[in-house]
Each structure stands twice: as structure tokens, then as C-alpha cells.
C-alpha atoms as a PDB file:
ATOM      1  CA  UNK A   1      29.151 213.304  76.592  1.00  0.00           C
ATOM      2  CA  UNK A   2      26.358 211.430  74.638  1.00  0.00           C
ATOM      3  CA  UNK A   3      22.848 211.014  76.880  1.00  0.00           C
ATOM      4  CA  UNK A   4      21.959 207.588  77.446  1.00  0.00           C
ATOM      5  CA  UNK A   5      18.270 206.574  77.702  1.00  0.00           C
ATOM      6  CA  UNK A   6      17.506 203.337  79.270  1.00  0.00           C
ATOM      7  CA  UNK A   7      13.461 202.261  78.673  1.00  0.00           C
ATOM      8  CA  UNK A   8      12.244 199.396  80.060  1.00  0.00           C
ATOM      9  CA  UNK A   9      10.349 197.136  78.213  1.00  0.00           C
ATOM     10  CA  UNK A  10       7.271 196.470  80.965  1.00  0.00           C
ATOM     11  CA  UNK A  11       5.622 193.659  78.688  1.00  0.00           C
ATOM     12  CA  UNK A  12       9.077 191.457  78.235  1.00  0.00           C
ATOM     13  CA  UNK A  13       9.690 192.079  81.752  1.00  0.00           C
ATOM     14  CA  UNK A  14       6.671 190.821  82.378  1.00  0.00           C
ATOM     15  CA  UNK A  15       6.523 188.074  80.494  1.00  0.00           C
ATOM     16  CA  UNK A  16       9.952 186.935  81.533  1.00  0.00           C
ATOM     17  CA  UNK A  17       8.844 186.873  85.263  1.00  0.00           C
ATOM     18  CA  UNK A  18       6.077 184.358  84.336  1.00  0.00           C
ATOM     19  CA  UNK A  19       8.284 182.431  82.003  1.00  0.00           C
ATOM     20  CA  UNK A  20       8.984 178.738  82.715  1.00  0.00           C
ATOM     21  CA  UNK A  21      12.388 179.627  82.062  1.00  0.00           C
ATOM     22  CA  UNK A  22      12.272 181.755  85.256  1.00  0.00           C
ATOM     23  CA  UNK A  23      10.532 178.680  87.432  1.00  0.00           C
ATOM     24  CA  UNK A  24      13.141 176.410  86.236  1.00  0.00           C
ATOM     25  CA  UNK A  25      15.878 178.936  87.939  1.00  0.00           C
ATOM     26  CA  UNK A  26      14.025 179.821  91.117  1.00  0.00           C
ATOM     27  CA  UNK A  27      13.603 175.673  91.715  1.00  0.00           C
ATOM     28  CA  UNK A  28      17.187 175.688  91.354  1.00  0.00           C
ATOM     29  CA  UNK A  29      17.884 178.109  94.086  1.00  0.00           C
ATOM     30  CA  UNK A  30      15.633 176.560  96.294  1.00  0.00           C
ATOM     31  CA  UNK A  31      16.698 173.209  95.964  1.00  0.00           C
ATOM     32  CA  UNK A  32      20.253 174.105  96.165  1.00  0.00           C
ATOM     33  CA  UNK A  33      18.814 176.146  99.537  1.00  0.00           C
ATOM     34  CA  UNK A  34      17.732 172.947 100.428  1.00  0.00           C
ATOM     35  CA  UNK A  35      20.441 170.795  99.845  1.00  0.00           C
ATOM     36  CA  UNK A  36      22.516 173.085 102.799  1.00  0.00           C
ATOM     37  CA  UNK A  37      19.675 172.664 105.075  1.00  0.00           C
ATOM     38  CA  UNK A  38      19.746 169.361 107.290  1.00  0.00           C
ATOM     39  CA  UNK A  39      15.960 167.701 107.981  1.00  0.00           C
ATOM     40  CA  UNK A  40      12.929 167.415 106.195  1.00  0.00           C
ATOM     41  CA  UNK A  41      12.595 170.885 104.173  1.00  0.00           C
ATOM     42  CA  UNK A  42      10.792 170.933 101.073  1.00  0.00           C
ATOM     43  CA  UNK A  43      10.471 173.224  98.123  1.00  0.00           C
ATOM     44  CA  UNK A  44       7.711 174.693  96.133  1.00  0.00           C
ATOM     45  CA  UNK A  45       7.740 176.724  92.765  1.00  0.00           C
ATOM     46  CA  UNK A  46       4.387 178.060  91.492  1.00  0.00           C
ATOM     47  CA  UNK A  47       2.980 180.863  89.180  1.00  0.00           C
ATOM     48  CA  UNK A  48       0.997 183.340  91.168  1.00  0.00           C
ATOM     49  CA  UNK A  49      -0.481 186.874  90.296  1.00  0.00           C
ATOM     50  CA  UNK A  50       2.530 188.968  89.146  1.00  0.00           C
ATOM     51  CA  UNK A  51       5.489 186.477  89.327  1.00  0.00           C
ATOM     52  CA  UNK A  52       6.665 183.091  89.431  1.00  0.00           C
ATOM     53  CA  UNK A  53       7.575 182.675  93.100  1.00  0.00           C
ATOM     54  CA  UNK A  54      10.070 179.508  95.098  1.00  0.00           C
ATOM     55  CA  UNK A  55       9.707 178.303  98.754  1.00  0.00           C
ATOM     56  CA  UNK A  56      11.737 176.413 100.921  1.00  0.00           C
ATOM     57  CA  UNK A  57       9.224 175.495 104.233  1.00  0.00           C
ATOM     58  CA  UNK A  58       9.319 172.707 106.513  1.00  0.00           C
ATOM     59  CA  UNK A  59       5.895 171.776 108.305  1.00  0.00           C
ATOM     60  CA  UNK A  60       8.269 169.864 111.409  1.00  0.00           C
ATOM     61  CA  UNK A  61       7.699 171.782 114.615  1.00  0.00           C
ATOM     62  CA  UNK A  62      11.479 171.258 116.024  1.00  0.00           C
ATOM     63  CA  UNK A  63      12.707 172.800 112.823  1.00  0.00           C
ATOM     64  CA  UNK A  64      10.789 175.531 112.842  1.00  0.00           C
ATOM     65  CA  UNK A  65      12.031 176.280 115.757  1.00  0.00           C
ATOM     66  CA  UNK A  66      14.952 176.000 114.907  1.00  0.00           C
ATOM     67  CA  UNK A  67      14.746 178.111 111.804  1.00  0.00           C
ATOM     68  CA  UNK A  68      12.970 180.653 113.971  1.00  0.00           C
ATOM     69  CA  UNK A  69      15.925 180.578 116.762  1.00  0.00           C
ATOM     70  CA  UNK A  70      19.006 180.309 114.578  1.00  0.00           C
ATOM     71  CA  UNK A  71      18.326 181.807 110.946  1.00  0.00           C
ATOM     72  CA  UNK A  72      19.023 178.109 109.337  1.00  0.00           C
ATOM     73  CA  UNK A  73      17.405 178.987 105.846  1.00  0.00           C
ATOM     74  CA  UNK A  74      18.729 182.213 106.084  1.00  0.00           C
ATOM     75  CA  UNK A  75      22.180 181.342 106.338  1.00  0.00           C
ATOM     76  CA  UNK A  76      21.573 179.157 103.471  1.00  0.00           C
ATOM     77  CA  UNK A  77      20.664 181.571 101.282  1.00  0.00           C
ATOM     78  CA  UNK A  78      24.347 183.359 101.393  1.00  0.00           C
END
């Protein structure tokens, strides 16, 4: 059997995780999060120190709650 060597490249990876290209897919998931979520949740996409990094939040108290007491984004997610 022949050895195979897998090395990754750390500056494409790197790169690629601050791409716009990678924004552009993580606002997709979140607004299709969204869209399975009833009320007034919102999304965020935004570059930070290592990553490009999506939110969905909702600043209304009832959902919150309800997030907190039923899992409602997290269902969305699967």
C-alpha cells in the first residue's frame, strides 16, 4: 500500500475562512435558519478575529424565552 500524506495548507485555510465567499454562505444558513423560525429573529454576518462568523438573535423577551424553553433555533438548525 502507497502512504498518503495529507498537509494542510494553514494560509488558504485561512484565507478562505475570511473570504467573502465564506460570509455569503454563512448569511445563507442563517437566513434560511430564519426563515423556519416564526417572530421577529434577525441575522448578522461579520468578520471578526479568526473567522467570518453568522447569528441568528432575537432581542424580544417572549421569544427568548421561548428559545430558552423549547430549543426553537436549535431545531432549526437540523
Amino acid at each position: 500500500m502507497s502512504r498518503f500524506r495529507f498537509e494542510l495548507n494553514s494560509k488558504g485555510v485561512n484565507e478562505l475562512l475570511h473570504s467573502s465567499e465564506m460570509v455569503d454562505v454563512l448569511q445563507s444558513y442563517a437566513s434560511d435558519i430564519q426563515s423556519r423560525v416564526n417572530g421577529t429573529y434577525q441575522t448578522d454576518t461579520k468578520q471578526m478575529g479568526t473567522r467570518a462568523v453568522a447569528s441568528v438573535f432575537t432581542e424580544d423577551p417572549k421569544e427568548i424565552a421561548d428559545n430558552f424553553d423549547n430549543n426553537t433555533l436549535w431545531r432549526a438548525v437540523r
